[in-house]
Protein backbone atom coordinates (compact mmCIF):
# COMPACT_ATOMS: atom_id res chain seq x y z
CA UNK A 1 172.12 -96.16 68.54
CA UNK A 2 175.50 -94.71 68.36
CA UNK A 3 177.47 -97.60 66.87
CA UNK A 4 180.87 -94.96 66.18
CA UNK A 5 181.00 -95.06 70.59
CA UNK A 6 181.78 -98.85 70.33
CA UNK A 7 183.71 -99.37 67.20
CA UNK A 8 187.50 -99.66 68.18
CA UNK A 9 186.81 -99.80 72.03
CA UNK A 10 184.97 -103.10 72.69
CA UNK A 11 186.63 -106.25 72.31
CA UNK A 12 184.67 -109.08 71.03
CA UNK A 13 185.57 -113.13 70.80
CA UNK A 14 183.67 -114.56 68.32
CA UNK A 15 183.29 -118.35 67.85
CA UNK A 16 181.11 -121.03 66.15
CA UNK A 17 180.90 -125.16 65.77
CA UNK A 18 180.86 -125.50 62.65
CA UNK A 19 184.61 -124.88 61.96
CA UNK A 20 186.50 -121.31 61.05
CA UNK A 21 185.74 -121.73 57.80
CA UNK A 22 181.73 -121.91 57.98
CA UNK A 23 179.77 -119.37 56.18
CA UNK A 24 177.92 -118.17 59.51
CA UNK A 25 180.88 -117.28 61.23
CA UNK A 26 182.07 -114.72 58.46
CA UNK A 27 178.56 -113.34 58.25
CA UNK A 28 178.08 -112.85 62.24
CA UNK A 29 182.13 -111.36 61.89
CA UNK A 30 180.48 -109.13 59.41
CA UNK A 31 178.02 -107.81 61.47
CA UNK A 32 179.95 -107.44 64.47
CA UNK A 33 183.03 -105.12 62.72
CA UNK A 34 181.11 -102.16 63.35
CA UNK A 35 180.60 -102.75 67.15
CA UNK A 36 183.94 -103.39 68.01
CA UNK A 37 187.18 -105.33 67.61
CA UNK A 38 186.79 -108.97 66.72
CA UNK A 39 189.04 -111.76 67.80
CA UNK A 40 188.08 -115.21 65.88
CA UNK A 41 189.22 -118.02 67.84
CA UNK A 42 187.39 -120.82 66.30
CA UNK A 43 187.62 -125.27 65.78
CA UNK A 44 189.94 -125.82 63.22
CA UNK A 45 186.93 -128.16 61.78
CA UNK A 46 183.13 -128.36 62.49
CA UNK A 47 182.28 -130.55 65.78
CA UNK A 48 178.02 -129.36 65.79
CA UNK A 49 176.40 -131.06 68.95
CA UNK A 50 179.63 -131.04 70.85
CA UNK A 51 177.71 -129.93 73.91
CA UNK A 52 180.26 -128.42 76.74
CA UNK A 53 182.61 -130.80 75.95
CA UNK A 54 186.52 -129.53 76.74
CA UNK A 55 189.36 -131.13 75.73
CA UNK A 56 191.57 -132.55 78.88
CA UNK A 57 195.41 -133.47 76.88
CA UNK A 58 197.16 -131.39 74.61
CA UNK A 59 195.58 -129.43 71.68
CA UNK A 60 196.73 -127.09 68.68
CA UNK A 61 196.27 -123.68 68.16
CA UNK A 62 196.92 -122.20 64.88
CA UNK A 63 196.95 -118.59 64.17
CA UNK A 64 195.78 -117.99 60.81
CA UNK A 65 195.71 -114.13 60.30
CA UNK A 66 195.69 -111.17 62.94
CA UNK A 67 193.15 -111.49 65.53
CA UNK A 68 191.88 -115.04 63.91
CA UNK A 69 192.87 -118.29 65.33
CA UNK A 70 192.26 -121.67 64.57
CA UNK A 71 192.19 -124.55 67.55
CA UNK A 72 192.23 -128.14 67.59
CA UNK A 73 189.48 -128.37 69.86
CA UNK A 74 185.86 -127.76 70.48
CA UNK A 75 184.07 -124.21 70.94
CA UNK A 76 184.64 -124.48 74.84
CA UNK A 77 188.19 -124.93 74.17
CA UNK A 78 187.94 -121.64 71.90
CA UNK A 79 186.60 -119.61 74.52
CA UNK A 80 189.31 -120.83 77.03
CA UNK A 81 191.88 -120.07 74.86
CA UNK A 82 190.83 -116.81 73.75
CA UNK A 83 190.38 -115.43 77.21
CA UNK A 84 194.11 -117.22 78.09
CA UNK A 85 195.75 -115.44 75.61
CA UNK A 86 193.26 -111.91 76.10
CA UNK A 87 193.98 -112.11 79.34
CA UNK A 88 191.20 -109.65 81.22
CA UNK A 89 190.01 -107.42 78.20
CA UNK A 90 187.37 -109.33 76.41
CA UNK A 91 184.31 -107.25 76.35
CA UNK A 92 181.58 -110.11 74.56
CA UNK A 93 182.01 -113.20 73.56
CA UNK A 94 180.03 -114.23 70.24
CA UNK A 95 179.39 -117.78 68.75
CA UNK A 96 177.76 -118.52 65.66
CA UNK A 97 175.99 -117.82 62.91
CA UNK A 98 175.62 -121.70 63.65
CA UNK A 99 174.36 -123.63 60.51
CA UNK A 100 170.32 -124.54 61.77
CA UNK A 101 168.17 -123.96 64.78
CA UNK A 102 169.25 -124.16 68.64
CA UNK A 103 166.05 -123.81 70.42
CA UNK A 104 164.92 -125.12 73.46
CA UNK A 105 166.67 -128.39 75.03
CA UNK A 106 169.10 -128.37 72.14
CA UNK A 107 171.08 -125.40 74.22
CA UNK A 108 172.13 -128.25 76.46
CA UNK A 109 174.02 -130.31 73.35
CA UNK A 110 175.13 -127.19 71.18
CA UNK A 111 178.24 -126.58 71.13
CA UNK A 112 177.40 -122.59 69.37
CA UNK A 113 175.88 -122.23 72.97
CA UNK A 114 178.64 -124.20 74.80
CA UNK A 115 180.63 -121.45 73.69
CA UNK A 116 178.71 -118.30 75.11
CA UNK A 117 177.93 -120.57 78.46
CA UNK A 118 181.94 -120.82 79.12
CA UNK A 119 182.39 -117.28 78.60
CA UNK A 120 179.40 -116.74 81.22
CA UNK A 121 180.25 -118.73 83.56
CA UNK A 122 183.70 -116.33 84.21
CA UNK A 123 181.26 -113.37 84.08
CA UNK A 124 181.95 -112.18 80.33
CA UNK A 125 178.43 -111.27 78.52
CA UNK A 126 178.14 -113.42 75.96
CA UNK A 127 175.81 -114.04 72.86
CA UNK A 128 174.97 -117.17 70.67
CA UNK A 129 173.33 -116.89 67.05
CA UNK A 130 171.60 -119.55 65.08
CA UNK A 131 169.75 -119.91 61.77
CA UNK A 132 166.54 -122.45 61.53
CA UNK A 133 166.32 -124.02 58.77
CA UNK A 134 163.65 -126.34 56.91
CA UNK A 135 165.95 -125.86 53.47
CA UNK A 136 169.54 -125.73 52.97
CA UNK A 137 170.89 -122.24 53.56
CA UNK A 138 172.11 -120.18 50.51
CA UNK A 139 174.96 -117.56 50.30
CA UNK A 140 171.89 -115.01 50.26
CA UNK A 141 170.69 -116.61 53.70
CA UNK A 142 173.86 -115.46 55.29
CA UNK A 143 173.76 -112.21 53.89
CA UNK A 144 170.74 -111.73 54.96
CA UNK A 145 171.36 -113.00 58.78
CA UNK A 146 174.10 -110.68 58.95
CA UNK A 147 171.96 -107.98 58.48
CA UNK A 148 169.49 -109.33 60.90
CA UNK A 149 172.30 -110.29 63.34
CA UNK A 150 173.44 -106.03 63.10
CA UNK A 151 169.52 -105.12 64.09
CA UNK A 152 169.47 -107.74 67.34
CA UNK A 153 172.98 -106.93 68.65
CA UNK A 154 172.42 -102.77 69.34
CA UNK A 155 169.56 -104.30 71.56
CA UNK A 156 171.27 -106.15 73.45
CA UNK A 157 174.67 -104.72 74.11
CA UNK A 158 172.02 -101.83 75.66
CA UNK A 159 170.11 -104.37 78.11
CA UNK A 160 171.28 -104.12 81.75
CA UNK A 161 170.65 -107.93 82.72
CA UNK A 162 171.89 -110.11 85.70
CA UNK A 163 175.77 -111.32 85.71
CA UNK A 164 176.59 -114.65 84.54
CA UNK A 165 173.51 -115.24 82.08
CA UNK A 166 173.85 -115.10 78.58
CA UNK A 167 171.49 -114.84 75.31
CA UNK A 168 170.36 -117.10 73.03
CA UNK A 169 169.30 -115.69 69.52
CA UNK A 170 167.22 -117.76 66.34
CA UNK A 171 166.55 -116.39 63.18
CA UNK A 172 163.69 -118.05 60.97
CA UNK A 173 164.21 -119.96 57.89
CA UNK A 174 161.99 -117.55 55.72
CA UNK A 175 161.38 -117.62 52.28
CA UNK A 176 163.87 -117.03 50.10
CA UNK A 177 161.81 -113.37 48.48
CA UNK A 178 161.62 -112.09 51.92
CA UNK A 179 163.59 -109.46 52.23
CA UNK A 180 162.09 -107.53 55.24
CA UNK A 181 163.42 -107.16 59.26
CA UNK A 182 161.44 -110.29 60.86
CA UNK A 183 159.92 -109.11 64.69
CA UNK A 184 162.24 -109.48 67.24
CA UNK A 185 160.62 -111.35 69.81
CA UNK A 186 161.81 -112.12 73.92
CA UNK A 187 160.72 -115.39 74.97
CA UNK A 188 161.59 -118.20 77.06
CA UNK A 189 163.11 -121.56 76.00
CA UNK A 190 160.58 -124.55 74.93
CA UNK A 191 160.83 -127.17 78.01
CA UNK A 192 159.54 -130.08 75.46
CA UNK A 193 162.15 -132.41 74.38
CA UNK A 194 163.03 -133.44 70.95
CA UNK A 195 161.28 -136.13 68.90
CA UNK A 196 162.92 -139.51 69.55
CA UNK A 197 163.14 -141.57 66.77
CA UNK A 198 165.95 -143.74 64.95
CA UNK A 199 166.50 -145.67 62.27
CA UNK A 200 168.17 -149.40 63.44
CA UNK A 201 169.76 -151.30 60.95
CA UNK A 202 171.10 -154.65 62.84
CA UNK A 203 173.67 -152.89 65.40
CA UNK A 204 173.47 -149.34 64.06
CA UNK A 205 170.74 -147.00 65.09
CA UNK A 206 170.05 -143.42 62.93
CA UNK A 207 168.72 -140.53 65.12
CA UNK A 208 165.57 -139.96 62.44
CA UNK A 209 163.32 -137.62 64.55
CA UNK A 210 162.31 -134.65 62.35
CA UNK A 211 163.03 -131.25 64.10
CA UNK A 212 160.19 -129.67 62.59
CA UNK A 213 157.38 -131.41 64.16
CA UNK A 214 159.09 -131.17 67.49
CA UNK A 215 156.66 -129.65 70.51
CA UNK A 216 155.79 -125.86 70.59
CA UNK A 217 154.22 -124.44 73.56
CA UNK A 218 152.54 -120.74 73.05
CA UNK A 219 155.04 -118.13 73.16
CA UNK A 220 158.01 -120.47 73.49
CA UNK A 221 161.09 -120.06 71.45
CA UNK A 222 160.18 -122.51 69.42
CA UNK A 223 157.35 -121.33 68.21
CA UNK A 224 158.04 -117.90 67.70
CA UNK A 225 160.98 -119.09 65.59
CA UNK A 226 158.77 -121.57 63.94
CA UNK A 227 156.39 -118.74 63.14
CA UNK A 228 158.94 -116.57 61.38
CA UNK A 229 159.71 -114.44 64.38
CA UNK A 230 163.41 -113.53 65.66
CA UNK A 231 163.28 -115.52 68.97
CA UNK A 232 165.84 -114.05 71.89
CA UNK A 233 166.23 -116.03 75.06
CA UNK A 234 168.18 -114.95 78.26
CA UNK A 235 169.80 -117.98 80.29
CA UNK A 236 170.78 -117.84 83.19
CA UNK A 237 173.00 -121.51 83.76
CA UNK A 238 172.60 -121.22 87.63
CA UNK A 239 169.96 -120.84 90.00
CA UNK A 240 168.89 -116.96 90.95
CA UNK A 241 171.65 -115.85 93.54
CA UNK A 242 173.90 -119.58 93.43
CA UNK A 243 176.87 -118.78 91.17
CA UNK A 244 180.26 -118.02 92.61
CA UNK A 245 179.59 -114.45 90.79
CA UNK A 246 176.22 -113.57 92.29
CA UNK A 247 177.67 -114.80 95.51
CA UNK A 248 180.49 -113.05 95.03
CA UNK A 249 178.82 -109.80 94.29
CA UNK A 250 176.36 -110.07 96.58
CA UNK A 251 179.09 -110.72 99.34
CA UNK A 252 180.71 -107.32 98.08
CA UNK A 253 177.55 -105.09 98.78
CA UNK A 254 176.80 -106.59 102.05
CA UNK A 255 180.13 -105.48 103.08
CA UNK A 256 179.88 -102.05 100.84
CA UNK A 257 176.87 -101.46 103.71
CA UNK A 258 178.75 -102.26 106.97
């Protein structure tokens, strides 16, 4: 691919969870510089498992640089603001590289996905990046990921896919001598839920499930991930046909026909 025909003319928001300053926000910023022109509106501070939480009162916004902004609020908030102030010339919207795995059910409490779903559900593509892990992540890990994140993203800014979806992207936790392009692998989401398990100490319970040994059906997201493989997910957060877009579009031809 081409990457000179999008550098300079595609717009990109790129946000995260775990805070402006996070290491896997500046190594998915990395990546992305060469597809386009990156806005970073981002939580001032990390708020992981946020879900699609939005803040209702008054919030900060602190601009910190040109094109990077920091907001009091969570990565919902980020994608509201960015597309207040952008107005109708946002292109993508990006969240990540977020700091371990968001496979399966956990889309519905990440706030890295939170972010991409927002921008979706106002008909913006969007994209959201995470990094398994079964080891703490090294400054080599997010090297690496950025270079992994630059080999998924031609891919996808090429698919044609339905309005108001958006993708969900995992990269394994490999070993730390691997130094080669894992597969990149299309698969659906795992439907099993987490393992539930806590800790209680008199009134104060400890989620203590271990993420690794949650359920992995054949093929799943999960698994590929699991297994070492890039998994990439398409979401749709509606039913086929039932969001105010599709509706909205599909009004448009009907009328296009008459």
């Amino acid at each position: 691919m081409d990457r000179a025909r999008y550098a300079g003319k595609v717009r990109i928001v790129l946000t995260n969870d775990d805070g402006i300053d996070a290491p896997g926000i500046a190594s998915l910023a990395k990546a992305l510089e060469s597809f386009g022109e990156v806005w970073i509106f981002a939580p001032a501070a990390g708020v992981s498992s946020c879900g699609h939480g939005v803040s209702e009162g008054a919030f900060r916004v602190f601009q910190l640089g040109p094109r990077r902004y920091a907001v009091d609020g969570k990565p919902a908030d980020c994608t509201r603001v960015a597309m207040h102030l952008l107005k109708d010339s946002i292109d993508w919207v990006f969240s990540g590289i977020n700091d371990g795995g968001n496979l399966g059910v956990d889309v519905y409490y990440s706030g890295t996905v939170a972010g991409v779903r927002e921008a979706a559900f106002r008909g913006i593509p969007a994209v959201a990046f995470s990094h398994y892990k079964d080891r703490p992540l090294r400054e080599k890990d997010w090297l690496r990921a950025a270079d992994w994140a630059q080999a998924v993203i031609p891919q996808i800014l090429e698919r044609s896919c339905p309005t108001g979806g958006f993708w969900n992207v995992n990269f394994p936790c490999p070993l730390a001598a691997t130094t080669e392009l894992p597969e990149i692998v299309e698969c659906a989401l795992e439907e099993a839920p987490l393992p539930l398990d806590y800790l209680v100490e008199g009134d104060v319970f400890r989620y203590h499930g271990r993420y690794a040994r949650r359920a992995r059906s054949a093929g799943s997201d999960v698994q590929q991930c699991f297994a070492g493989n890039i998994s990439v997910s398409y979401l749709h957060p509606f039913p086929a046909g039932t969001s105010a877009v599709g509706i909205r579009e599909a009004d448009m031809a009907s009328k296009a026909d008459v």
